[in-house]
Protein backbone atom coordinates (compact mmCIF):
# COMPACT_ATOMS: atom_id res chain seq x y z
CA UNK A 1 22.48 35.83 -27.88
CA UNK A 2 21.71 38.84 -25.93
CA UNK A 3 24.49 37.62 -22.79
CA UNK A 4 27.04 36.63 -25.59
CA UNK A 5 26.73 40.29 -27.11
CA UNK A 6 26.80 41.52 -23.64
CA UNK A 7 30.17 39.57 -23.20
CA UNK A 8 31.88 40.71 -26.63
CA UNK A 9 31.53 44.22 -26.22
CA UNK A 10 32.84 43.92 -22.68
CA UNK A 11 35.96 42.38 -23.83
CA UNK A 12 36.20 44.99 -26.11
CA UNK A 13 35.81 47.94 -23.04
CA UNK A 14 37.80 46.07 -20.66
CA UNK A 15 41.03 45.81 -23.61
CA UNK A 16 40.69 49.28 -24.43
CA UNK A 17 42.95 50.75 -21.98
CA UNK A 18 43.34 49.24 -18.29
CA UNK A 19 40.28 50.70 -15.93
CA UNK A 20 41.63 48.81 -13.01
CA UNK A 21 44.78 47.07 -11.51
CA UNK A 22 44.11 43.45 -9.97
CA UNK A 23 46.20 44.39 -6.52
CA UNK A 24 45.55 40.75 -5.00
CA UNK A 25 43.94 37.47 -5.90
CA UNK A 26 43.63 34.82 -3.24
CA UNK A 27 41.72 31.61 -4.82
CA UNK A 28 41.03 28.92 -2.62
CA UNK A 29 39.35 25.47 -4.12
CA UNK A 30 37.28 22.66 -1.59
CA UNK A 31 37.67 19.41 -3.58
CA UNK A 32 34.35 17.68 -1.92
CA UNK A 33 34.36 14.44 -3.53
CA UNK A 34 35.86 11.41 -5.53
CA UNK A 35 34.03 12.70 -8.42
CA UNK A 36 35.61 15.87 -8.62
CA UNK A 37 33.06 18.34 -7.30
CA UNK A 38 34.36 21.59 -6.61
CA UNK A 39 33.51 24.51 -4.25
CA UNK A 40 35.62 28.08 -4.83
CA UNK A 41 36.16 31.17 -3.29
CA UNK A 42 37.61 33.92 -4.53
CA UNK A 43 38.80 37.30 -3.38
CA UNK A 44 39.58 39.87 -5.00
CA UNK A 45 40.87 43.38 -4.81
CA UNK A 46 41.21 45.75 -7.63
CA UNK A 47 42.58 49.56 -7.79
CA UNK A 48 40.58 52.12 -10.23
CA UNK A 49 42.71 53.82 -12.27
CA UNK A 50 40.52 55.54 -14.49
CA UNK A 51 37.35 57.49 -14.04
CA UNK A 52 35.25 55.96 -16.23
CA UNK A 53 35.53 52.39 -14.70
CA UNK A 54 32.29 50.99 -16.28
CA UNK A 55 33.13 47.20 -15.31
CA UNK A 56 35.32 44.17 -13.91
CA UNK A 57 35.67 41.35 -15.96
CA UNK A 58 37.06 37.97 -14.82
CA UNK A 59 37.78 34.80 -16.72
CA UNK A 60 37.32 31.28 -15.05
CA UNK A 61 38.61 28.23 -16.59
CA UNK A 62 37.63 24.56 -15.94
CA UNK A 63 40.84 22.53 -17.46
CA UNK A 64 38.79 20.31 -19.58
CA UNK A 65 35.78 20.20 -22.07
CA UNK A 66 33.25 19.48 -19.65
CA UNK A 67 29.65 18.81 -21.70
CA UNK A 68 26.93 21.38 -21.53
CA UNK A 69 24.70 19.74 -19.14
CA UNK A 70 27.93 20.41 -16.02
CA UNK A 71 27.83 23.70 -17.40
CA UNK A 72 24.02 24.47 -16.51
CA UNK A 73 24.49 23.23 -12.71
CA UNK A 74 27.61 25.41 -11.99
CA UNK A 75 26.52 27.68 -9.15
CA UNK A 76 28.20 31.29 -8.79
CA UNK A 77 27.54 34.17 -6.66
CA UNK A 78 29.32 37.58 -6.43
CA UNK A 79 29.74 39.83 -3.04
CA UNK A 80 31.22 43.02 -2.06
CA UNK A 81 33.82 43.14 0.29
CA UNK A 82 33.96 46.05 2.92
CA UNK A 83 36.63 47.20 5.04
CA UNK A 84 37.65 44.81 7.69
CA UNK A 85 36.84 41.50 5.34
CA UNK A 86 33.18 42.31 5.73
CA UNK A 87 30.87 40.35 3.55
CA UNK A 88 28.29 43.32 1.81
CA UNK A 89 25.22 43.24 -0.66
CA UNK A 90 25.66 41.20 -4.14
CA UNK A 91 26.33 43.99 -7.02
CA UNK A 92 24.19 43.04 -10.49
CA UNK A 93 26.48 40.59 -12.74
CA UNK A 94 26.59 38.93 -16.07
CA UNK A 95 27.99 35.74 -16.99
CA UNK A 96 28.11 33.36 -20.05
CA UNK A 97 29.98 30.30 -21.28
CA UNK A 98 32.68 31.15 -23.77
CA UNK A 99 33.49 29.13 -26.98
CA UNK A 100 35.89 27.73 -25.26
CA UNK A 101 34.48 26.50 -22.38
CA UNK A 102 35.51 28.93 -19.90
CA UNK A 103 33.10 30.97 -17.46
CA UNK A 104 32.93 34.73 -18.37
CA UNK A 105 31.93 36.89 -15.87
CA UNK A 106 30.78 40.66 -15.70
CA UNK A 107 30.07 42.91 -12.13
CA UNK A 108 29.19 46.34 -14.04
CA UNK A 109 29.91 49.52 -11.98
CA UNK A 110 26.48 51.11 -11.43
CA UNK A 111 28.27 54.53 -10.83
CA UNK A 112 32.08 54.91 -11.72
CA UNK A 113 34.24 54.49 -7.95
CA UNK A 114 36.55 57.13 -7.25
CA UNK A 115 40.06 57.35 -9.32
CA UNK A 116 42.61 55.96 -6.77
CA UNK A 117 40.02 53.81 -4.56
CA UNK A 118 40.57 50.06 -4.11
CA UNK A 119 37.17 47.50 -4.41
CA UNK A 120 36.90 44.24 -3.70
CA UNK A 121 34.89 40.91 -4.01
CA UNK A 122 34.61 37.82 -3.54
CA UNK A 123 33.32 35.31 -6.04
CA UNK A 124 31.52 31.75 -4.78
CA UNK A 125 31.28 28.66 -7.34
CA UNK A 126 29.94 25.75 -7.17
CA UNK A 127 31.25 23.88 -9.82
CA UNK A 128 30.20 19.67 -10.75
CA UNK A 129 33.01 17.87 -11.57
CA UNK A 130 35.27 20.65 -12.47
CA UNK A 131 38.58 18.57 -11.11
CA UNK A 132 36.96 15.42 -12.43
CA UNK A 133 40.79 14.83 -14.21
CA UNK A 134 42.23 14.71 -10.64
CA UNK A 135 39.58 12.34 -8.92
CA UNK A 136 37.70 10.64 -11.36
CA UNK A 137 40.67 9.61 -14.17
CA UNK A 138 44.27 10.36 -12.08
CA UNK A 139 45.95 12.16 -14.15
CA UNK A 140 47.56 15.48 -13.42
CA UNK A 141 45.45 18.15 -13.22
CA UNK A 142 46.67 21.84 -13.19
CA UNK A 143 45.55 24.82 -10.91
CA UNK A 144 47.34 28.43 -12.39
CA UNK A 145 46.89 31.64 -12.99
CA UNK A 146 47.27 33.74 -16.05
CA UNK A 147 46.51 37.68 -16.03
CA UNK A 148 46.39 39.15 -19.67
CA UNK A 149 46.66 43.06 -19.34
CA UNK A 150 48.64 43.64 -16.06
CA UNK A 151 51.05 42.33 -13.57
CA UNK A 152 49.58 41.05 -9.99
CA UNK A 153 50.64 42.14 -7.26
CA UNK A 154 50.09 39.06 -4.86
CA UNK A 155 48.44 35.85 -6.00
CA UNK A 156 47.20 32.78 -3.62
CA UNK A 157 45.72 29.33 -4.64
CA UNK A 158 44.65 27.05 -2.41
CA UNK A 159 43.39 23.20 -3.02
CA UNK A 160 42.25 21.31 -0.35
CA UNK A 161 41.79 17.52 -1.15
CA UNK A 162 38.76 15.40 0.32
CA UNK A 163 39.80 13.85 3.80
CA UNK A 164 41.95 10.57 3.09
CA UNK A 165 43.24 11.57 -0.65
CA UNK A 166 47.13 12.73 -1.20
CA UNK A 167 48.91 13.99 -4.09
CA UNK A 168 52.02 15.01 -5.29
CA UNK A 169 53.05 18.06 -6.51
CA UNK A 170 54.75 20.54 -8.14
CA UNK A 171 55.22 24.46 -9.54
CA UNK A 172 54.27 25.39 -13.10
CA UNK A 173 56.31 28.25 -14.46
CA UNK A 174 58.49 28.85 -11.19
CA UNK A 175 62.14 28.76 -11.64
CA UNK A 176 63.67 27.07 -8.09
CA UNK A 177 66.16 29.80 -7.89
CA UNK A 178 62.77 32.52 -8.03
CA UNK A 179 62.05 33.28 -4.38
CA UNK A 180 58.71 35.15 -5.66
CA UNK A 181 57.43 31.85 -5.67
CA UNK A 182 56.68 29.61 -3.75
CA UNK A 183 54.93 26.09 -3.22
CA UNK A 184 54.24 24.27 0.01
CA UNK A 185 51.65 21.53 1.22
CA UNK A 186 50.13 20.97 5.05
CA UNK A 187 47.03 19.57 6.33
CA UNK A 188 44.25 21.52 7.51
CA UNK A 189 42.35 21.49 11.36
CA UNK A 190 40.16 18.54 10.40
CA UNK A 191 42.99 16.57 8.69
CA UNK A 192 42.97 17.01 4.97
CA UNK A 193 45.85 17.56 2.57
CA UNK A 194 45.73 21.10 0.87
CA UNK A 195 48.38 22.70 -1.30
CA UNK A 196 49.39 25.99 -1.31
CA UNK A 197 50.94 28.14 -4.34
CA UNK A 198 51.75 31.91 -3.71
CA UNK A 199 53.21 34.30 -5.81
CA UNK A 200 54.12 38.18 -5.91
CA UNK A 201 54.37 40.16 -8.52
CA UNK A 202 53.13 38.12 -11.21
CA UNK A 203 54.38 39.17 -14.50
CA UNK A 204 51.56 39.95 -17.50
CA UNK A 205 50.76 36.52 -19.73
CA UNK A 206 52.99 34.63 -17.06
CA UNK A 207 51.03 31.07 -16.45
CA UNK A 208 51.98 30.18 -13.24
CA UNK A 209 50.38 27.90 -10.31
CA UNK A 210 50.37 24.23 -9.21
CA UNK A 211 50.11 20.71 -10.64
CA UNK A 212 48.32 17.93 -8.80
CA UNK A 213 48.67 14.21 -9.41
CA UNK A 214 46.80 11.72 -7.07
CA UNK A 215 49.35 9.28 -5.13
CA UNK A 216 48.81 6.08 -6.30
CA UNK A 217 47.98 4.28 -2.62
CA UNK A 218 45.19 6.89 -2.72
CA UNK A 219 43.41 5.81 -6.40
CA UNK A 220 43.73 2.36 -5.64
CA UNK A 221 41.87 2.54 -1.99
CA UNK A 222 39.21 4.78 -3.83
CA UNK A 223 38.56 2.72 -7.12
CA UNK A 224 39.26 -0.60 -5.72
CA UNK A 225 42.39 -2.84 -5.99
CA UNK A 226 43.64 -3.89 -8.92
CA UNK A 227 41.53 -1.53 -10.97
CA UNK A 228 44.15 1.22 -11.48
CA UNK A 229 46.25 1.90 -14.63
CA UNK A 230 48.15 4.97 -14.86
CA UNK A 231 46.47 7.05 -17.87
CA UNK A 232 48.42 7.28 -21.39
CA UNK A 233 47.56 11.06 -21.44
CA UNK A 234 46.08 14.03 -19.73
CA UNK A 235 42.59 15.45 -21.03
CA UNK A 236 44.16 18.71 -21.71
């Protein structure tokens, strides 16, 4: 009860009037297995435009109703980022599990930064089974973005499959004639497919990102021949 209150009246503080503009957010997501475990990193850097910043809020999403007991295992930890990319000391945070499912998470500001200055972090999750649609039941699974109070200056999001799995792909809510966005797929050093989406200057309650679907050579040599059947619908 107490984190849930905690979380309300931050919503409320944070929707007041904006405290801070989300300059950049680069997400980048290590699919690790066939059943859908997922590592993230996130970094982000914000600008404080007020001088009574008390707090930076950030909303994580899983993209299906995963059951309580994934919930409890998910793994998170929060770092400052110094000049030069260094990695700093872990500020105090607050999360809790909205109604909807989705990962709410508080870094209060201990004393108020200076008006004008830029922070930054980066976020760490370990997450059981949160692309589970992708690798477990091959249907298409999406990986956007969706900023409710301000435009975004640059946005990254990275997936990187486990070695020997490919997927197709394409943009959600890119227009092929907008050259703020764009879409692109390579392998990484060690050989395994990732999938890039970038975007600048993503307008406010604009969903935008990347869908994934499995190829189907790729199900059938991980469930076994013969077993696959291309799903009716998506769980979300």
């Amino acid at each position: 009860m107490h984190q849930h209150l905690i979380s309300r009246y931050s919503k409320f503080i944070d929707e007041l009037h904006p405290m801070y503009q989300v300059l950049s957010w680069e997400q980048v997501a290590y699919v690790l297995n066939a059943q859908g475990d997922t590592q993230e990193f996130v970094t982000i850097r914000a600008r404080v435009l007020r001088p009574d910043l008390q707090l930076i809020r950030f909303i994580f999403g899983c993209g299906w109703h995963q059951p309580a007991k994934f919930r409890s295992k998910v793994r998170l930890a929060v770092r400052n980022l110094l000049p030069g990319n260094v990695l700093g000391t872990s500020p105090p945070v607050i999360h809790s599990w909205l109604c909807d499912g989705k990962l709410d998470l508080i870094v209060p500001m201990p004393t108020p930064p200076r008006i004008g200055s830029e922070i930054s972090f980066v976020v760490s999750m370990d997450w059981p089974q949160k692309c589970a649609p992708l690798m477990l039941h091959a249907v298409t699974d999406d990986f956007a973005f969706k900023f409710v109070q301000q435009d975004v200056k640059y946005v990254t999001y990275r997936i990187v499959l486990p070695p020997g799995y490919d997927a197709y792909h394409e943009p959600i809510g890119s227009d092929s004639n907008e050259n703020k966005y764009r879409t692109r797929h390579m392998l990484t050093q060690d050989g395994r497919r990732q999938y890039l989406f970038e975007a600048f200057d993503l307008p406010i309650m604009h969903r935008a990102g990347l869908k994934l679907q499995l190829a189907e050579a790729t199900v059938r040599a991980s469930i076994g021949p013969g077993r696959f059947r291309t799903p009716a619908s998506r769980l979300r």
